[in-house]
Protein backbone atom coordinates (compact mmCIF):
# COMPACT_ATOMS: atom_id res chain seq x y z
CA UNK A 1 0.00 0.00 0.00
CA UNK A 2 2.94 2.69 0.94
CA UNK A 3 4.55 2.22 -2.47
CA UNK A 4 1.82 2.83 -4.93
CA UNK A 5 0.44 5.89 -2.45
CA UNK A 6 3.60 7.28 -2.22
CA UNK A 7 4.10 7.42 -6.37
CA UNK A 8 0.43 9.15 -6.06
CA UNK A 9 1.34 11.99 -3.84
CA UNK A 10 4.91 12.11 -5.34
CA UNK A 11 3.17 12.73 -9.02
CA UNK A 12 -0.14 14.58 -8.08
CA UNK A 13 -0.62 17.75 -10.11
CA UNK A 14 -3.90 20.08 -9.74
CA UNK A 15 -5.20 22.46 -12.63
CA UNK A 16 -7.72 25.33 -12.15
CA UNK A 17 -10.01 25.69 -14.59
CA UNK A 18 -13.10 28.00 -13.80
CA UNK A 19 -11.78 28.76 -10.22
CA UNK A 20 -12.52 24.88 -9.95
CA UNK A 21 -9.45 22.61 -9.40
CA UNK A 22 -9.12 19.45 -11.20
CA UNK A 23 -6.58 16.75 -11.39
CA UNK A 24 -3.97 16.32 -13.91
CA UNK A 25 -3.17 12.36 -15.08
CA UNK A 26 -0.47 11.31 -13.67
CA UNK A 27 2.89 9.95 -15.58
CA UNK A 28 3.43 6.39 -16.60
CA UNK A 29 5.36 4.83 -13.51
CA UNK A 30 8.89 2.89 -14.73
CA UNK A 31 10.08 -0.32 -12.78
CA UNK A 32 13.75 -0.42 -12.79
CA UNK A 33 13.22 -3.12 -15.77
CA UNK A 34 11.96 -0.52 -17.78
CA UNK A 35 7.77 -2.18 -17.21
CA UNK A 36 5.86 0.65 -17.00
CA UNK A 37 2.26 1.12 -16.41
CA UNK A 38 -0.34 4.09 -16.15
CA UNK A 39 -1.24 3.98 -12.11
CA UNK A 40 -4.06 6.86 -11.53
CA UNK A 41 -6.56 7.60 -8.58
CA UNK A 42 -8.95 10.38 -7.83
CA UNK A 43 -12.51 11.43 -8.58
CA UNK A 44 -12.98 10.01 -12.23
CA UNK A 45 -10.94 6.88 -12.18
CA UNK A 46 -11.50 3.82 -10.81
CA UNK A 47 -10.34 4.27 -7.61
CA UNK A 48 -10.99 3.98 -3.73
CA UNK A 49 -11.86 6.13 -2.00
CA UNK A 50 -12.73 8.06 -5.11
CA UNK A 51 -11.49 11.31 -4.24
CA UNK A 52 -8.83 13.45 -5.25
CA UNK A 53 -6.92 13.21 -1.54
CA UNK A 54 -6.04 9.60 -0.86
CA UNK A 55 -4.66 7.40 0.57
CA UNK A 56 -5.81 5.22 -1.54
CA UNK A 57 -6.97 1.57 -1.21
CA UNK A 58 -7.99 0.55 -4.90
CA UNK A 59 -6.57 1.99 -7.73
CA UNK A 60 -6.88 1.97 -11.69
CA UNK A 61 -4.26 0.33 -13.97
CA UNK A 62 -3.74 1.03 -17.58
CA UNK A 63 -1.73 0.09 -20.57
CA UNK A 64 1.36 -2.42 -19.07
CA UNK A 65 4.02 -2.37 -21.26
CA UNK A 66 7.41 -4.28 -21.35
CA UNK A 67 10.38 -3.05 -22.53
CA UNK A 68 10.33 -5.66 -25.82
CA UNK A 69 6.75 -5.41 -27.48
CA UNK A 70 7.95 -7.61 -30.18
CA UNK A 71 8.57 -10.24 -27.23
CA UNK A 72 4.92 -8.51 -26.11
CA UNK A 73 3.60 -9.53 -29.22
CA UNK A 74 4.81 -13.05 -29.70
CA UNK A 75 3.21 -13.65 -26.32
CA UNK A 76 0.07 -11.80 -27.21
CA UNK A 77 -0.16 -14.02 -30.60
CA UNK A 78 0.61 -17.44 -28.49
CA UNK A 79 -2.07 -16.96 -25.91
CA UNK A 80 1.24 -17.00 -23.42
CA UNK A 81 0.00 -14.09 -20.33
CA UNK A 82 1.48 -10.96 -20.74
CA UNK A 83 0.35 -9.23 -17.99
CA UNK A 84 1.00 -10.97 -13.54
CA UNK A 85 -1.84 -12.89 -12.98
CA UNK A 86 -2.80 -11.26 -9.60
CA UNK A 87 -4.09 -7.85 -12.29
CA UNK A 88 -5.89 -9.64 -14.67
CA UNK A 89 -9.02 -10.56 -13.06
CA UNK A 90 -9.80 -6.50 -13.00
CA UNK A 91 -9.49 -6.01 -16.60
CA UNK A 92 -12.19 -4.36 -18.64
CA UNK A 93 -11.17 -5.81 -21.85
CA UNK A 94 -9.36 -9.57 -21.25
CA UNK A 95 -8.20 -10.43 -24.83
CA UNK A 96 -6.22 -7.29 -25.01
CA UNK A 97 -4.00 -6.75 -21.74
CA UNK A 98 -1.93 -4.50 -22.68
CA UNK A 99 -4.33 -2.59 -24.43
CA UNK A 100 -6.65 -1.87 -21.70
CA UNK A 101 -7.25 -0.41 -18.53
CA UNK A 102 -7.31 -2.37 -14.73
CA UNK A 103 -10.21 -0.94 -12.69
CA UNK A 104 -10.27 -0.78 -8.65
CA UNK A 105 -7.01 -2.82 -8.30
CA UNK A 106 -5.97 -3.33 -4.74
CA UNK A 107 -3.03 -1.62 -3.89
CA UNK A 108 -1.41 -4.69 -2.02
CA UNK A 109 -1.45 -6.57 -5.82
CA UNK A 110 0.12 -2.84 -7.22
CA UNK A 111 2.91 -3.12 -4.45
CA UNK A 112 3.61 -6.73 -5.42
CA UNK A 113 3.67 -5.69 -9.44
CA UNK A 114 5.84 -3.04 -8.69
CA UNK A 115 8.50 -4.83 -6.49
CA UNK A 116 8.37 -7.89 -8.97
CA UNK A 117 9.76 -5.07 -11.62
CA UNK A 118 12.36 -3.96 -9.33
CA UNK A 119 10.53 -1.40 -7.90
CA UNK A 120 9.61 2.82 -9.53
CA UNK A 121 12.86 4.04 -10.59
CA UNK A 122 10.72 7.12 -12.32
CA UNK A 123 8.26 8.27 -14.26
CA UNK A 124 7.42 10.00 -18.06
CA UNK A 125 5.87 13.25 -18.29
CA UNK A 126 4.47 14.08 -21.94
CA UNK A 127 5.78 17.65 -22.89
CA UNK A 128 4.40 18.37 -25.72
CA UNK A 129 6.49 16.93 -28.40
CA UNK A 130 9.05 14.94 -26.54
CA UNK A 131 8.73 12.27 -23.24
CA UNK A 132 10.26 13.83 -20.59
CA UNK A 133 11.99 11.03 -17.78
CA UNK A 134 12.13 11.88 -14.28
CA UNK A 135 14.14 9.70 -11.73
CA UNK A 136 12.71 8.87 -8.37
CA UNK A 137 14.27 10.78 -6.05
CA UNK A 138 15.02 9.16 -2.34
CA UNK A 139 12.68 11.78 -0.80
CA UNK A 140 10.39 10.58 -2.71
CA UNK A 141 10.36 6.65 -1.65
C-alpha cells in the first residue's frame, strides 16, 4: 500500500479551470526493468476512495508495457499471459491486456507488481512533443 500511495502523492498535479481545481493524469510509472504502467486515482478513475486526496486503497491500472513489445507480441499471438496474474481478473477488456485499462485494483497486488519489476525508478511526463523522464528521487520513496 505505501509504495503505490507514495508514487500518487509524489506525481499529483492540480489544474484550475473555472476557479474549480481538477486533477492532472499522472505519468506512466517505470520499474527499474523498464515495465511501465499508467497507475491513476482520484474522482474520475476507478479508484478507492474516489477522491482526489487519498490514501488510496484501490486503484486503476492502464496500458502495461514491457520493454520488448515484439517479445509482447509473440506472447500476445501465443495466448502466453502478458500481464502478472494477480491484475488480470480487473481487466475491462481480457483479450487485449496490454491494451486496456485495470479498474479498482488493490493496492497490495500494485505493491507486489511493482516490487516484482524492481521497484519505480521514475516516471514519463508528456511535454508536448518529446517524453520527458524523471528519476525517483530518495525523498520521494
Amino acid at each position: 500500500m505505501v509504495l503505490t500511495n507514495r508514487f500518487l502523492e509524489a506525481t499529483v498535479k492540480t489544474y484550475q479551470f473555472c476557479e474549480m481545481d481538477f486533477l492532472g493524469v499522472r505519468p506512466r510509472a517505470i520499474c527499474k526493468d523498464n515495465f511501465n504502467i499508467s497507475i491513476q486515482a482520484g474522482r474520475g478513475y476507478n479508484s478507492q476512495p474516489n477522491n482526489d486526496f487519498g490514501p488510496y486503497t484501490h486503484v486503476e491500472l492502464g496500458y502495461p508495457i514491457h520493454p520488448s513489445k515484439f517479445l509482447m507480441f509473440l506472447m500476445e499471438t501465443f495466448g502466453i499471459p502478458v500481464v502478472e496474474v494477480s491484475i488480470v481478473e480487473h481487466a475491462e477488456d481480457g483479450k487485449h491486456l496490454t491494451q486496456t485499462i485495470y479498474k479498482n485494483v488493490p493496492v497490495e497486488k500494485v505493491d507486489e507488481l511493482i516490487k516484482k519489476h524492481g521497484g519505480i525508478v521514475g516516471w514519463e511526463v508528456n511535454e508536448g512533443s518529446y517524453l520527458r523522464t524523471h528519476r525517483w528521487r530518495e525523498k520521494d520513496k
